[in-house]
C-alpha atoms as a PDB file:
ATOM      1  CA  UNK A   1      -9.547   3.011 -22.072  1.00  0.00           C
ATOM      2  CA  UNK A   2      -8.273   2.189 -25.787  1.00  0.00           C
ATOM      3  CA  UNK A   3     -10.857   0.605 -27.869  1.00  0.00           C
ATOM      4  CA  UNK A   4      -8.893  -2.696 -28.325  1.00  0.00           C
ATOM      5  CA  UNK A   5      -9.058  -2.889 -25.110  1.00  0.00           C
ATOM      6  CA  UNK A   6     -12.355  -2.865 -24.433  1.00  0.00           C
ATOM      7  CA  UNK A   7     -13.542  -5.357 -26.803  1.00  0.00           C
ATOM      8  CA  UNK A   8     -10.812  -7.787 -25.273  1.00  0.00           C
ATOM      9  CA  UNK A   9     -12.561  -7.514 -21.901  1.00  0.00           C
ATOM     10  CA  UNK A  10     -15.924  -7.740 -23.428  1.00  0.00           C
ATOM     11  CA  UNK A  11     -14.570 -10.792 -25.142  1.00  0.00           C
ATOM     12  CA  UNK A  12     -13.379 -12.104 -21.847  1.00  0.00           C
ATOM     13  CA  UNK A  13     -16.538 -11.176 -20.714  1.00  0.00           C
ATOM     14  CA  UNK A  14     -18.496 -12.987 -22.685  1.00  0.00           C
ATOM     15  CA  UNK A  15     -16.672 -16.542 -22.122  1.00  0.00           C
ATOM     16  CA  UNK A  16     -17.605 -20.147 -20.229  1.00  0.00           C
ATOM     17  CA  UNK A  17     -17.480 -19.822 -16.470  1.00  0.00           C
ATOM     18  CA  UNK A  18     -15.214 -22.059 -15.037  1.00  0.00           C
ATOM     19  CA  UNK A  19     -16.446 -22.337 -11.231  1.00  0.00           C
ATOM     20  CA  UNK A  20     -13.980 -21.820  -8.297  1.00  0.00           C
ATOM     21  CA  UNK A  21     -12.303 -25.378  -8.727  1.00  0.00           C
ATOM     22  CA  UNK A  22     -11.612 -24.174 -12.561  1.00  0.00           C
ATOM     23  CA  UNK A  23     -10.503 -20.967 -11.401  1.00  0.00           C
ATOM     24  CA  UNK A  24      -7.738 -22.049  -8.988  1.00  0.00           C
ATOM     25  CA  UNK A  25      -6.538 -25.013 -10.980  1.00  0.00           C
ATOM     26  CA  UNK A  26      -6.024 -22.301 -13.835  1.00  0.00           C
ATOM     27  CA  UNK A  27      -4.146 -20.134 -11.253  1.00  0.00           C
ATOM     28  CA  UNK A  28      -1.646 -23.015 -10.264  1.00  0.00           C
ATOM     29  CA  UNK A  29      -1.581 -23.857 -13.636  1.00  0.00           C
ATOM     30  CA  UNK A  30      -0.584 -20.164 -15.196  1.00  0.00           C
ATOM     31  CA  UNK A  31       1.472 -19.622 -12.000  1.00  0.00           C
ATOM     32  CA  UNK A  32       3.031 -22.575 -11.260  1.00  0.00           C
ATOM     33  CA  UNK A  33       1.848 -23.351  -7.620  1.00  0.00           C
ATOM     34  CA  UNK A  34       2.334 -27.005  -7.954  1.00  0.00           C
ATOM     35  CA  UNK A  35       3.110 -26.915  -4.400  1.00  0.00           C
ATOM     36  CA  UNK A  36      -0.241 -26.145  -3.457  1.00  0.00           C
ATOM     37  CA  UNK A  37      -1.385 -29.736  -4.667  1.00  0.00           C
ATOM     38  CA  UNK A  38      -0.530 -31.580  -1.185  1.00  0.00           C
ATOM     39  CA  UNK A  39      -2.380 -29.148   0.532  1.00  0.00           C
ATOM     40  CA  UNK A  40      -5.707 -29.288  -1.416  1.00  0.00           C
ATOM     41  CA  UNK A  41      -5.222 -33.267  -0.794  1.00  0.00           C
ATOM     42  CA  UNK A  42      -4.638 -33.175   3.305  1.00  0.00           C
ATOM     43  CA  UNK A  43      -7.590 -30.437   3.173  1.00  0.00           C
ATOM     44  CA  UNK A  44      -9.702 -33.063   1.322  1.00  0.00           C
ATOM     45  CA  UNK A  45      -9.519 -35.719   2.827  1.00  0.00           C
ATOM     46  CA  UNK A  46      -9.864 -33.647   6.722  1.00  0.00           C
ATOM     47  CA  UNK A  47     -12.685 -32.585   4.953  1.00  0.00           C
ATOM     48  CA  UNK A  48     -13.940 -36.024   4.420  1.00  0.00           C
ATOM     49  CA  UNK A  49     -13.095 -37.351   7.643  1.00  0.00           C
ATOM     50  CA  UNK A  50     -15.235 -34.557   9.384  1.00  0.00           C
ATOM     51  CA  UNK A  51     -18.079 -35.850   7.168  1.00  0.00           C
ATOM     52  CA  UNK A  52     -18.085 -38.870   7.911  1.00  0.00           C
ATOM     53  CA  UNK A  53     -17.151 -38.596  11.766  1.00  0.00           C
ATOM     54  CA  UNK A  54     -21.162 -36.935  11.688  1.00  0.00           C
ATOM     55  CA  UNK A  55     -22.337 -40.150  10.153  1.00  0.00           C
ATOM     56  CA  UNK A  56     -22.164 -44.128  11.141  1.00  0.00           C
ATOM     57  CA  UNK A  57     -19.099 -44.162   9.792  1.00  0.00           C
ATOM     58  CA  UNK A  58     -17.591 -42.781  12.965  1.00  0.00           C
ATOM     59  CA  UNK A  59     -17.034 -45.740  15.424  1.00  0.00           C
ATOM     60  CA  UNK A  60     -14.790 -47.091  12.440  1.00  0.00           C
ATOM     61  CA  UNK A  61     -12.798 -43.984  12.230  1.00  0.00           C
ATOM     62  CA  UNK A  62     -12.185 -43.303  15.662  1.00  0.00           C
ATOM     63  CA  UNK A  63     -10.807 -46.534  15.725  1.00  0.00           C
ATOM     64  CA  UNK A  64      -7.908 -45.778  13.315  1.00  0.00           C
ATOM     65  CA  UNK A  65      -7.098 -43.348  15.894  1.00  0.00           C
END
């Protein structure tokens, strides 16, 4: 491994952690997944709707249904 490319990983290294949300918006951002957008919405709000099925919420929900 070349020297310049060592410090550029140790520079890389040495930068802010961005989280897993960070991560993946970066990825659709450098890779243009755009597409993956609706997804991550229908996910979130199943998401939420299992939540709050396990709360007093429920009897409201089921009744959309």
């Amino acid at each position: 491994m070349s020297n310049d490319n060592r410090e550029s990983f140790e520079d890389l290294a040495q930068g802010t952690n961005q989280g897993v949300v960070g991560e993946f918006f970066g990825f659709m951002k450098d890779n243009a997944k755009w597409w993956l957008i609706p997804f991550l919405v229908v996910f979130g709000l199943l998401g939420i709707l299992l939540v709050l099925g396990a709360t007093g919420a429920a009897p409201f929900i089921y009744a959309l249904f």
